[in-house]
N, C-alpha and C. Protein backbone atom coordinates (compact mmCIF):
# COMPACT_ATOMS: atom_id res chain seq x y z
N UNK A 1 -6.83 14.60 1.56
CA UNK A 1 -5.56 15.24 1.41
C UNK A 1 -4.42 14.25 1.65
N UNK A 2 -3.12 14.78 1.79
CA UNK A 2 -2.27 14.11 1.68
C UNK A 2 -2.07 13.05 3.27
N UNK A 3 -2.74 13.71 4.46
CA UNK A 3 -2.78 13.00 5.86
C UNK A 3 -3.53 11.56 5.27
N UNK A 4 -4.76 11.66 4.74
CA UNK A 4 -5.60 10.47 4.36
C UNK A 4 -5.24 9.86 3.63
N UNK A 5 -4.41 10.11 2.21
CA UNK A 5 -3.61 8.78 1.59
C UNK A 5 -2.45 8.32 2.69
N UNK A 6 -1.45 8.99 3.74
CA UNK A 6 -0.91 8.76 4.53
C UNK A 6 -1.52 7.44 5.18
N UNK A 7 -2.78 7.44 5.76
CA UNK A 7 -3.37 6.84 6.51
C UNK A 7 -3.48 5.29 5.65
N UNK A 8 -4.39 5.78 4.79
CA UNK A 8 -4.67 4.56 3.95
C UNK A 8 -3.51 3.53 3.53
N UNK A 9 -2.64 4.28 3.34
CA UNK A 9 -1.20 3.96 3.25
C UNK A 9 -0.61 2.90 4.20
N UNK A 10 -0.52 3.82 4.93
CA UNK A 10 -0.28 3.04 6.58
C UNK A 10 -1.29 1.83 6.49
N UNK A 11 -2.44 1.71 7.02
CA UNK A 11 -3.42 0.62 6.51
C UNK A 11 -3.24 -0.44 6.25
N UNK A 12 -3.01 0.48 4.74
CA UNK A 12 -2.81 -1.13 3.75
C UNK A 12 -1.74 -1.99 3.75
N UNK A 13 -0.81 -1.61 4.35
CA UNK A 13 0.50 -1.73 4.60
C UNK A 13 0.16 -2.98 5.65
N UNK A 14 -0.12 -2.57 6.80
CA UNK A 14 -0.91 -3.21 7.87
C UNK A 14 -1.43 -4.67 7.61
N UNK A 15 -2.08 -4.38 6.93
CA UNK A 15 -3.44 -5.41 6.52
C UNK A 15 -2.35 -6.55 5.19
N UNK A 16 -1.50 -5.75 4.87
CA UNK A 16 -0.62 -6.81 3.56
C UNK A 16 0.48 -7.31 4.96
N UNK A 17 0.78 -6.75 5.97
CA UNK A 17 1.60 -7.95 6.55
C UNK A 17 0.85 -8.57 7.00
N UNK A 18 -0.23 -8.24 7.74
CA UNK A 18 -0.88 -9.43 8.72
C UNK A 18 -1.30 -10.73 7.43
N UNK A 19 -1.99 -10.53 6.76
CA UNK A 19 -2.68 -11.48 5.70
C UNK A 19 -1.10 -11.90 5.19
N UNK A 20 0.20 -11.77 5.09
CA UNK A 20 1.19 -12.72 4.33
C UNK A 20 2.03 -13.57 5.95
N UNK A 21 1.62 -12.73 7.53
CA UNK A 21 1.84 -13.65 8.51
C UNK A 21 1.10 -15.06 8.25
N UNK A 22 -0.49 -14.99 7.86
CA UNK A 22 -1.04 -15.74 8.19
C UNK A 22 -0.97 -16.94 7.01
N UNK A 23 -0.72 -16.22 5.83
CA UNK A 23 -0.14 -17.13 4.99
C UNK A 23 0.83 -17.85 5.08
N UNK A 24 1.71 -17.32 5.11
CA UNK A 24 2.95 -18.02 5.64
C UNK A 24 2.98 -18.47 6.68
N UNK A 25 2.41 -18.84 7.69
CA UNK A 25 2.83 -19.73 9.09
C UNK A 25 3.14 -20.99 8.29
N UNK A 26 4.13 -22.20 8.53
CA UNK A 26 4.37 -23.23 8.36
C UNK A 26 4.55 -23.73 7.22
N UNK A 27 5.03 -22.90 6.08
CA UNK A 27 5.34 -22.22 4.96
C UNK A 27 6.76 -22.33 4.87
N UNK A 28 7.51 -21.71 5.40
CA UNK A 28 8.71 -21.64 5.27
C UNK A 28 8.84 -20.28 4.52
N UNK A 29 8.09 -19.56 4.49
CA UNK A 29 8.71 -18.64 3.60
C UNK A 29 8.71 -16.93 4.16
N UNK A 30 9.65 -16.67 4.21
CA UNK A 30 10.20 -15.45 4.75
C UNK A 30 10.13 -14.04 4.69
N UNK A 31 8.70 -13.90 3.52
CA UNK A 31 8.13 -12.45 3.42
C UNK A 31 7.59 -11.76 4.45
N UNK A 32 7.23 -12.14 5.35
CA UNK A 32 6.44 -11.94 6.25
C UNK A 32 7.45 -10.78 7.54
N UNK A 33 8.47 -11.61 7.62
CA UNK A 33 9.75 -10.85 8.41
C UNK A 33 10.14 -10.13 7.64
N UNK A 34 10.67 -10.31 6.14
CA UNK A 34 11.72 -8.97 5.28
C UNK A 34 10.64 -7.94 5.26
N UNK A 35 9.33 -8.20 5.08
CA UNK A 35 8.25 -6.97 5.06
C UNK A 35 8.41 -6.13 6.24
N UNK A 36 8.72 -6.18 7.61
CA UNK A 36 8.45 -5.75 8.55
C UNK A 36 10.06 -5.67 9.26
N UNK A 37 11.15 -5.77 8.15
CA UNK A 37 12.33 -5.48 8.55
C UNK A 37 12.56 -4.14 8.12
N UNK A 38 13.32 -3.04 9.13
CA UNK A 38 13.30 -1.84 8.10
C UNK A 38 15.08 -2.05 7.60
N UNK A 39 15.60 -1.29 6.73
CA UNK A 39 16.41 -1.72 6.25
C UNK A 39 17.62 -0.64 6.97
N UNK A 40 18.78 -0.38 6.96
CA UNK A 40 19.61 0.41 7.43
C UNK A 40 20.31 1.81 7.01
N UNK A 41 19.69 1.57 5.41
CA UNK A 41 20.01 2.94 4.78
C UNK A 41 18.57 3.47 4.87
N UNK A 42 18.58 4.93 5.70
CA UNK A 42 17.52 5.71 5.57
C UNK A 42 16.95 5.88 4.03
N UNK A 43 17.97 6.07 3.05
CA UNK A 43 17.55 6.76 1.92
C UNK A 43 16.50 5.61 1.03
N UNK A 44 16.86 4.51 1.60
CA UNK A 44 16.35 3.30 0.94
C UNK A 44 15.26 2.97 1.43
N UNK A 45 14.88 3.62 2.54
CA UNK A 45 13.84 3.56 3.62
C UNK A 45 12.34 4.76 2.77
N UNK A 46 13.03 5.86 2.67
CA UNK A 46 12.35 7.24 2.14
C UNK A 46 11.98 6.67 0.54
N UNK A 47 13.17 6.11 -0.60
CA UNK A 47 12.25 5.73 -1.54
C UNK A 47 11.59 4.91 -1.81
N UNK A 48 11.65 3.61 -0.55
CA UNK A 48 10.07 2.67 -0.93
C UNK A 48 8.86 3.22 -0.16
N UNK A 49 9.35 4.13 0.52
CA UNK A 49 7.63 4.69 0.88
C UNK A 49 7.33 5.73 -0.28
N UNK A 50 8.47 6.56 -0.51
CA UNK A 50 7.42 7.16 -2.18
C UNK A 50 7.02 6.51 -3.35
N UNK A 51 7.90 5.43 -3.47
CA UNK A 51 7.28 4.49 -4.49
C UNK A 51 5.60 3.70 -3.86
N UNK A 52 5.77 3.58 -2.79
CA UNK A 52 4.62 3.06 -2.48
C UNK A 52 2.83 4.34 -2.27
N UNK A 53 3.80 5.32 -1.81
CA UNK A 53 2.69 6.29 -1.93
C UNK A 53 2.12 6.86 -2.78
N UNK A 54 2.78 6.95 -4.02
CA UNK A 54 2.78 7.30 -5.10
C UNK A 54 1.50 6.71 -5.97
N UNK A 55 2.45 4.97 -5.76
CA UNK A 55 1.68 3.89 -6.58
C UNK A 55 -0.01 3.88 -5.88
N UNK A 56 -0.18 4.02 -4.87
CA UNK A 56 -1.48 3.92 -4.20
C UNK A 56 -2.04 5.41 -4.63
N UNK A 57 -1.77 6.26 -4.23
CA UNK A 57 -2.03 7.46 -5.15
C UNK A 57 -2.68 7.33 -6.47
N UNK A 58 -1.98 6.72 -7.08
CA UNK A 58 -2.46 6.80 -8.71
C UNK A 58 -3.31 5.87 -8.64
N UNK A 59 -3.64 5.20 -7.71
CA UNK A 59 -4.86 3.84 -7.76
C UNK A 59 -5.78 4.42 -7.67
N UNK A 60 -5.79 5.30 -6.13
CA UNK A 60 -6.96 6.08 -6.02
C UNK A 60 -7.42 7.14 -6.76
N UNK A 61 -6.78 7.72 -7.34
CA UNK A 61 -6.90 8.73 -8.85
C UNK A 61 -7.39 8.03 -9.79
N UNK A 62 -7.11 6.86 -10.77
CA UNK A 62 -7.65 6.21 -11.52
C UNK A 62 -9.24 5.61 -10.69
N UNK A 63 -9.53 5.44 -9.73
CA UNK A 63 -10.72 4.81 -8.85
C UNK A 63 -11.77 5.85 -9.41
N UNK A 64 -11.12 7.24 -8.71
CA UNK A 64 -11.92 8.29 -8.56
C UNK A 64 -12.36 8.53 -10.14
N UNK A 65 -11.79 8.43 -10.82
CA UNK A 65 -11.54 8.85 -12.28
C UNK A 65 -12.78 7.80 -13.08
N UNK A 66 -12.85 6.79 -12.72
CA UNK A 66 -13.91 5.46 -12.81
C UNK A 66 -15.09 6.07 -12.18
N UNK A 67 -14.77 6.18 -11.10
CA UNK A 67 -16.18 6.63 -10.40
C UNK A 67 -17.09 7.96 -11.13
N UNK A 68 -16.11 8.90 -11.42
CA UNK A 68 -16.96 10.21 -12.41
C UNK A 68 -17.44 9.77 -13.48
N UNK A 69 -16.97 8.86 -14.12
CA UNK A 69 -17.38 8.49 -15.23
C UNK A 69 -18.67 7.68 -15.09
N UNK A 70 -18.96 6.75 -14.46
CA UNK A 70 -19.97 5.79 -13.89
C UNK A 70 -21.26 6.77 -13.93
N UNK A 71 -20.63 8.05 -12.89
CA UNK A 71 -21.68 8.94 -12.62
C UNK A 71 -22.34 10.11 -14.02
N UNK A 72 -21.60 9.97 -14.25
CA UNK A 72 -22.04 10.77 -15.60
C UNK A 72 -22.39 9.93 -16.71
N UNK A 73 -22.46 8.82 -16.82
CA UNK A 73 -22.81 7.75 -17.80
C UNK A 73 -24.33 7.47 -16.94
N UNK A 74 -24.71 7.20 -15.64
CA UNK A 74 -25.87 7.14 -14.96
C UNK A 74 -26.61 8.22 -15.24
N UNK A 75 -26.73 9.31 -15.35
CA UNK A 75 -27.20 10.56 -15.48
C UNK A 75 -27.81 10.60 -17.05
C-alpha cells in the first residue's frame, strides 16, 4: 500500500545520499549537501516528493507488470 512505497521511498532516498557522500568525498562536488538540504518553500518541498513518489511508483508498477508477464509466459 501506499505506507510501503512510503518506505521504499524513504530508503531509496537514503541509500542515493549515502552512495553520492561516498562518491563525492574529495571530489569537490556538492550534490551530496544540496541533496540533503531541504529548501525553504514548503510547496517546493511537497512537489519533489510527489514527483519522486510518483516516479518510483510507476517503476514498481511497470516491475510488477514484467513480473506477470514472465509468469504467464513460464506457465
Amino acid at each position: 500500500g501506499a505506507k510501503f512505497v512510503h518506505t521504499v521511498y524513504r530508503f531509496a532516498r537514503y541509500v542515493m545520499i549515502e552512495d553520492l557522500k561516498k562518491l563525492s568525498v574529495g571530489n569537490c562536488i556538492p550534490f551530496a549537501e544540496a541533496v540533503t538540504l531541504t529548501p525553504e518553500n514548503r510547496y517546493i518541498v511537497k512537489a519533489r516528493r510527489r514527483v519522486g513518489y510518483n516516479k518510483l511508483l510507476q517503476i514498481l508498477q511497470k516491475q510488477d507488470i514484467i513480473i506477470q508477464e514472465y509468469g504467464k509466459r513460464a506457465q
